[in-house]
Protein backbone atom coordinates (compact mmCIF):
# COMPACT_ATOMS: atom_id res chain seq x y z
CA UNK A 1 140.14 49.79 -20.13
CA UNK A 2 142.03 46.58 -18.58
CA UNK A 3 144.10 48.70 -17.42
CA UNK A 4 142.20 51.17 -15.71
CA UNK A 5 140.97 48.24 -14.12
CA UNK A 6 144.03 47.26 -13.23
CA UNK A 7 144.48 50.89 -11.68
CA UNK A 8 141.13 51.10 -9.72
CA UNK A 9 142.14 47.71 -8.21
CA UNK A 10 145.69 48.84 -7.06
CA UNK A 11 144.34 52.09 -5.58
CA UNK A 12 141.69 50.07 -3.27
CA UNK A 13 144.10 48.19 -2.29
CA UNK A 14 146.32 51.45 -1.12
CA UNK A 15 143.44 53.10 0.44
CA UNK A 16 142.70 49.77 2.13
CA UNK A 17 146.18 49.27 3.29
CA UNK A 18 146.54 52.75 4.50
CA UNK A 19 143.32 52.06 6.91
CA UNK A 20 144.62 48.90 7.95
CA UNK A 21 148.30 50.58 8.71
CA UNK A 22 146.01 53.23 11.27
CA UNK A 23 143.92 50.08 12.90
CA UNK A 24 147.02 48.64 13.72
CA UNK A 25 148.60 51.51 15.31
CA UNK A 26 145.90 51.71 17.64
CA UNK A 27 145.71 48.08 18.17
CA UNK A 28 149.70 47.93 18.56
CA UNK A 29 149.51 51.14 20.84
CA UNK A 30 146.44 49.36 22.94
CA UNK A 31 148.02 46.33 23.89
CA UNK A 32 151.48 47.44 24.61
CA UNK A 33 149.68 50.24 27.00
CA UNK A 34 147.17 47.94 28.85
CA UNK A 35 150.40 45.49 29.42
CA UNK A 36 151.87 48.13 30.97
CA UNK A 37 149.10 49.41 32.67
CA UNK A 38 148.73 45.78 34.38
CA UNK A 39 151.91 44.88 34.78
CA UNK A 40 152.64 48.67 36.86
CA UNK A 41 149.29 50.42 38.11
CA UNK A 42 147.27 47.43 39.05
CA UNK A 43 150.47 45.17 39.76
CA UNK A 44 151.25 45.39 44.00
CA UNK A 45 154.40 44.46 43.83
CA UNK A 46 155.86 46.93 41.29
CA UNK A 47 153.61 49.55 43.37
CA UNK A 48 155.26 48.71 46.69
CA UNK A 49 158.63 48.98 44.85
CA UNK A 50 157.33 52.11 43.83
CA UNK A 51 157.35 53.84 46.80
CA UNK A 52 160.40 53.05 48.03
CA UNK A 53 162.12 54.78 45.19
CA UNK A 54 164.01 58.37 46.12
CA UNK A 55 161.21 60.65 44.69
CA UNK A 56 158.59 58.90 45.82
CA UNK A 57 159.34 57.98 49.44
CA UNK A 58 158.72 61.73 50.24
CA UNK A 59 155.67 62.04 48.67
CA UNK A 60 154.39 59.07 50.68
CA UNK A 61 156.04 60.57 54.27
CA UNK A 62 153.77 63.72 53.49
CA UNK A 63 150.65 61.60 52.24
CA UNK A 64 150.47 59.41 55.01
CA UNK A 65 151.52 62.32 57.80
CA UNK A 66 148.23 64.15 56.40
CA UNK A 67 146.21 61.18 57.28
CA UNK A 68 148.47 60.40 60.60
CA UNK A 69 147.39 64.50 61.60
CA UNK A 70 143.72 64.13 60.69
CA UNK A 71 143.88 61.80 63.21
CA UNK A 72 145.48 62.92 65.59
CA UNK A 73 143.00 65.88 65.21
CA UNK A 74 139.58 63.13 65.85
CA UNK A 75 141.47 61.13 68.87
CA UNK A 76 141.86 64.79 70.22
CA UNK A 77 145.76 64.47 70.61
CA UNK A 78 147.76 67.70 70.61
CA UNK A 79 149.97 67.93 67.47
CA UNK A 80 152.45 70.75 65.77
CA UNK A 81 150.85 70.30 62.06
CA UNK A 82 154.16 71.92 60.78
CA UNK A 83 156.15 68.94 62.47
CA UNK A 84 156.56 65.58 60.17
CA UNK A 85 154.68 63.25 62.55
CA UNK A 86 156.33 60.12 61.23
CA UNK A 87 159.35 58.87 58.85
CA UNK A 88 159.92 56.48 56.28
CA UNK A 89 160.43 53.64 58.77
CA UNK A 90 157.13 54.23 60.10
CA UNK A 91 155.10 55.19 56.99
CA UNK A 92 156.30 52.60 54.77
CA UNK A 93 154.55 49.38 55.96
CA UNK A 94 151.26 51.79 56.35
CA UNK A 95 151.81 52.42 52.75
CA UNK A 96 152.37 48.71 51.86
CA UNK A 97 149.37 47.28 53.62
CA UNK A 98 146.81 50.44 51.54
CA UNK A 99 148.87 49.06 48.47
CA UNK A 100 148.14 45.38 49.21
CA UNK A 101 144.48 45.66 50.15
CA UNK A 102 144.15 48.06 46.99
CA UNK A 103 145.39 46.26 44.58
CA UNK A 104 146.08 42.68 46.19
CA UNK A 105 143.30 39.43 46.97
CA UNK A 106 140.56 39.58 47.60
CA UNK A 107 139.99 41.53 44.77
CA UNK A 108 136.73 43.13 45.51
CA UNK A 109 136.26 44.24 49.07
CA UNK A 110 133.17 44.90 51.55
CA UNK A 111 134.54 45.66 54.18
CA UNK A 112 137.98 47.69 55.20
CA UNK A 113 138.29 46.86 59.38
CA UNK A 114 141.22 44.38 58.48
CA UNK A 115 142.97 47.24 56.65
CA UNK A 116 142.04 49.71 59.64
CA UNK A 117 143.42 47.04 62.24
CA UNK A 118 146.67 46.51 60.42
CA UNK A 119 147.53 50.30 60.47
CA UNK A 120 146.90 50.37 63.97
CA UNK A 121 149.21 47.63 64.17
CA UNK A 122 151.66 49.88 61.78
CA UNK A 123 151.44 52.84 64.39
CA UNK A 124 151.76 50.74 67.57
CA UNK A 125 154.84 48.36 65.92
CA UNK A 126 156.74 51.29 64.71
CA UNK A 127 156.01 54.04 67.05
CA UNK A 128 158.47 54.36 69.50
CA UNK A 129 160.60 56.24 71.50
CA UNK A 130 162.90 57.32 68.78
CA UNK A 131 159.60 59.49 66.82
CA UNK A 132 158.37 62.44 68.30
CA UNK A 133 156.28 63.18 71.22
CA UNK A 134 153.23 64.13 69.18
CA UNK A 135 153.86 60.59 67.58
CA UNK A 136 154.19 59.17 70.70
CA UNK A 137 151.26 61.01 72.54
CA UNK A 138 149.03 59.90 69.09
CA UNK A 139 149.96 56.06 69.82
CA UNK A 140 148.73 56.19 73.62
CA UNK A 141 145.62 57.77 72.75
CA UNK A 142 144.96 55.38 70.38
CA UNK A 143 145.17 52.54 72.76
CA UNK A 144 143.21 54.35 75.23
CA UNK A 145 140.21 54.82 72.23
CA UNK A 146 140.42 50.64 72.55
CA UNK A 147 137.38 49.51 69.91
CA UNK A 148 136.61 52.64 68.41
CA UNK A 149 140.56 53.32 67.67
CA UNK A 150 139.38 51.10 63.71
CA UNK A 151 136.76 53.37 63.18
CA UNK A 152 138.57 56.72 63.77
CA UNK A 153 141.38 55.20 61.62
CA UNK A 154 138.98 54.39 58.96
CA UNK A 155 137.90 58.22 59.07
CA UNK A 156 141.43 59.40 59.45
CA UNK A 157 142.69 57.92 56.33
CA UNK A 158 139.40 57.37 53.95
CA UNK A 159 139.45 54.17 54.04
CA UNK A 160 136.07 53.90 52.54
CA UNK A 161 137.98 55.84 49.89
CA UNK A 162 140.33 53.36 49.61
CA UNK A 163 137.83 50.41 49.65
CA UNK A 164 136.30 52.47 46.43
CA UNK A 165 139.69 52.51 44.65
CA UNK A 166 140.18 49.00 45.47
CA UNK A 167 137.01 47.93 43.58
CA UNK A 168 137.56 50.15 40.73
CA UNK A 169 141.31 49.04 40.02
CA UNK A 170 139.46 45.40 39.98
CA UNK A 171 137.22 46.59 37.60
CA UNK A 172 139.85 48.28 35.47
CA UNK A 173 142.26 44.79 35.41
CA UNK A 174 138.96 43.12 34.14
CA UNK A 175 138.49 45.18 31.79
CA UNK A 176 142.23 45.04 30.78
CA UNK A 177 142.00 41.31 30.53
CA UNK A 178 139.29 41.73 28.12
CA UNK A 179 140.08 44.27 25.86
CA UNK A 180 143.31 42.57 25.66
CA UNK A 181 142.47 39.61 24.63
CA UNK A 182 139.94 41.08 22.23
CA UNK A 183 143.32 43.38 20.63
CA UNK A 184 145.51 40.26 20.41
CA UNK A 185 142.47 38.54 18.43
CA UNK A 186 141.89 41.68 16.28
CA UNK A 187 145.56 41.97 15.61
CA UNK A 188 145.92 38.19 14.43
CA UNK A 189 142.97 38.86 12.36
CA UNK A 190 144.11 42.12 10.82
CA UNK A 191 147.44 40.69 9.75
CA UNK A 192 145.65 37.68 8.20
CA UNK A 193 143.58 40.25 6.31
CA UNK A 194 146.49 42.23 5.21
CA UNK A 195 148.68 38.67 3.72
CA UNK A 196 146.17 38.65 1.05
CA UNK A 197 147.39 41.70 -0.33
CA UNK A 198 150.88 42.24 0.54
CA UNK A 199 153.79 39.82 0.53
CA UNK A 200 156.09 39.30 3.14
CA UNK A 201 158.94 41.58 2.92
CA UNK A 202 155.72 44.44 2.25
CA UNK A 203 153.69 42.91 5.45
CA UNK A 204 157.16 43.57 7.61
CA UNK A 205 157.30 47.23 6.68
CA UNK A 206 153.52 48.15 7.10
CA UNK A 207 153.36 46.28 10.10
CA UNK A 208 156.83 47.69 11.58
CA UNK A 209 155.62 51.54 10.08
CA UNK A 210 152.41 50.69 12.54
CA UNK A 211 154.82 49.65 15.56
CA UNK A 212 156.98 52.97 15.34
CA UNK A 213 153.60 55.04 14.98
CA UNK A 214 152.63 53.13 18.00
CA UNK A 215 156.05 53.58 19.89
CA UNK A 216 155.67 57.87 19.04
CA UNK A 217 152.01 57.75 20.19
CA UNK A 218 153.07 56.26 23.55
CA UNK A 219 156.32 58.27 24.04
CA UNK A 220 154.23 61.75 23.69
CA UNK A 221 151.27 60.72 25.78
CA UNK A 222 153.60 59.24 28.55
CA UNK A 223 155.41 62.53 28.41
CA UNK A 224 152.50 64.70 28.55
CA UNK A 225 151.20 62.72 31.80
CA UNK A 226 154.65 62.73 33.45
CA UNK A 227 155.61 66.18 33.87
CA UNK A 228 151.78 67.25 34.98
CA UNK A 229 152.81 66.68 38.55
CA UNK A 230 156.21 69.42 37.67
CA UNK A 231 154.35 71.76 35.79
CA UNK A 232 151.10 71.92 38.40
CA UNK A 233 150.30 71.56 41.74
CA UNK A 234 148.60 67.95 42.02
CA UNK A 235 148.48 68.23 46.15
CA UNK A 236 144.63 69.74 46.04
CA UNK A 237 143.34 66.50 43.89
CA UNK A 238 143.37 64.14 47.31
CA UNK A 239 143.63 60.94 46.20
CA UNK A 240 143.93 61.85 42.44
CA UNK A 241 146.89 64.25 43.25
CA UNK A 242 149.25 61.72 45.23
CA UNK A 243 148.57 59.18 42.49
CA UNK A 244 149.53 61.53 39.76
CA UNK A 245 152.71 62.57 41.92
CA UNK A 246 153.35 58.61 42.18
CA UNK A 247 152.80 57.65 38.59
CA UNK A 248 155.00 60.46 37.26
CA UNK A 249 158.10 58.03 37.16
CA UNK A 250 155.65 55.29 36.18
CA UNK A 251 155.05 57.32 33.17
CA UNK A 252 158.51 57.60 32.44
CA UNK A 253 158.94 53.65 31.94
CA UNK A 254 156.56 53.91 29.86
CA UNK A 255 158.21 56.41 27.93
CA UNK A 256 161.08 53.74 27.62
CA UNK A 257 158.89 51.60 26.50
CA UNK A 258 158.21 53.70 23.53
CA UNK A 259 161.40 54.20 22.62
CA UNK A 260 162.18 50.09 22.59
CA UNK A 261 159.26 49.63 20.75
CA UNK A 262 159.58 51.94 18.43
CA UNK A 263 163.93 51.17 17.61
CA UNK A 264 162.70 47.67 17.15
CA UNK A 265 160.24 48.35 15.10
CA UNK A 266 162.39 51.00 13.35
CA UNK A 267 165.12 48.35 12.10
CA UNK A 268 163.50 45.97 10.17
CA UNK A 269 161.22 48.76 8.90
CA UNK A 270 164.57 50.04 7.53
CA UNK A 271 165.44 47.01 6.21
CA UNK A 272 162.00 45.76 4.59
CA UNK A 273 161.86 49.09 2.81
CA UNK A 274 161.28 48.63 -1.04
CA UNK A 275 164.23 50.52 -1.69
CA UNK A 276 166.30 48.13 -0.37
């Protein structure tokens, strides 16, 4: 009978450690995703280094030539739509200043007539006589539009759009902040918890099993979101599509992260195992 007792005890304790092992999977697999979430997505200056990176710098010549025609289409400025309106030189610091005011301070934004001002500023910097004529014949229009030239740029390139996504990615790092800091508590905790029951060299292994479950669920996911700008056409999803075409290398760091996490975990889960 002692020893049934005995039994009972030892297989709560299993079932017990086998829900804890699952908790911190998840837990593992939410903190090292909302770190990198932070630290890449809702970081400006990873996003600005970004775009300047060989598969992306195209997607942002096209993105920012779509907005650069729409507007050449409300100044009323004759335009060949097949004709790339501008290059990197010119669409990078266009690109940098939506990034900053995204993503940068202040972090939640009323109003978007700075942003509209500074892309005018862009266009009339880099605009010269080295772009095209519809370029060129875009800028002098714009100067002749003299205060409304902020408000057709604000139509031109949805600013109010990007004023939207500003406030939401400062939502989003909130949020980040506090979930993580609720995971890293939750984590501590669970561990605690689990040193009742298990000694060290069996703490290492469960915890380590967790981390490599943790690494695999990250590598797949990361995958799966990386090649859905190869496999479809993202270009129809507006704002949703040129951030999906962006984040498809993003994705594949955090791939790599996966794979770290999960060879680190994988070694001393090797070693801690109790056949060794």
């Amino acid at each position: 009978m002692a020893n049934g007792a005995r039994d009972g005890l030892h297989r709560i304790n299993k079932e017990q450690n086998e829900d804890y092992k699952k908790v911190l999977s998840f837990i593992i697999f939410l903190i090292v995703s909302l770190t990198m979430i932070t630290a890449t997505f809702l970081n400006p200056f990873f996003m600005k280094g970004q775009i300047r990176n060989n598969s992306n710098e195209a997607v942002v010549v096209r993105q920012i030539n779509k907005h650069f025609d729409t507007l050449a289409e409300i100044i009323g400025a004759n335009k060949n739509g097949n004709a790339n309106l501008l290059t990197t030189k010119q669409t990078q610091p266009i690109a940098d200043h939506i990034i900053d005011y995204t993503l940068g301070i202040p972090w939640f934004k009323f109003s978007n007539m700075k942003l509209a001002k500074q892309i005018l500023h862009d266009i009339d910097l880099n605009v010269d006589q080295g772009v095209s004529s519809d370029a060129q014949l875009v800028q002098e229009k714009l100067k002749e539009q003299e205060n409304n030239a902020p408000y057709d740029v604000i139509d031109a390139f949805n600013l109010n759009t990007v004023t939207l996504g500003g406030n939401v990615a400062f939502i989003l790092l909130i949020i980040n902040v506090i979930i993580l800091i609720m995971a890293i508590i939750s984590l501590r905790s669970l561990i605690s918890d689990m040193k009742l029951f298990l000694n060290s060299k069996m703490l290492t292994h469960e915890v380590t099993a967790s981390g490599m479950w943790a690494g695999f669920w990250l590598i797949l996911i990361a995958s799966v979101l990386a090649v859905i700008p190869v496999i479809f056409n993202v270009e129809s999803l507006a704002v949703l599509g040129y951030v999906l075409e962006i984040s498809s290398s993003i994705f594949l760091d955090f791939v790599i992260v996966g794979v770290i996490l999960y060879i680190l975990s994988a070694i001393p889960w090797e070693i801690s195992s109790p056949n060794n």
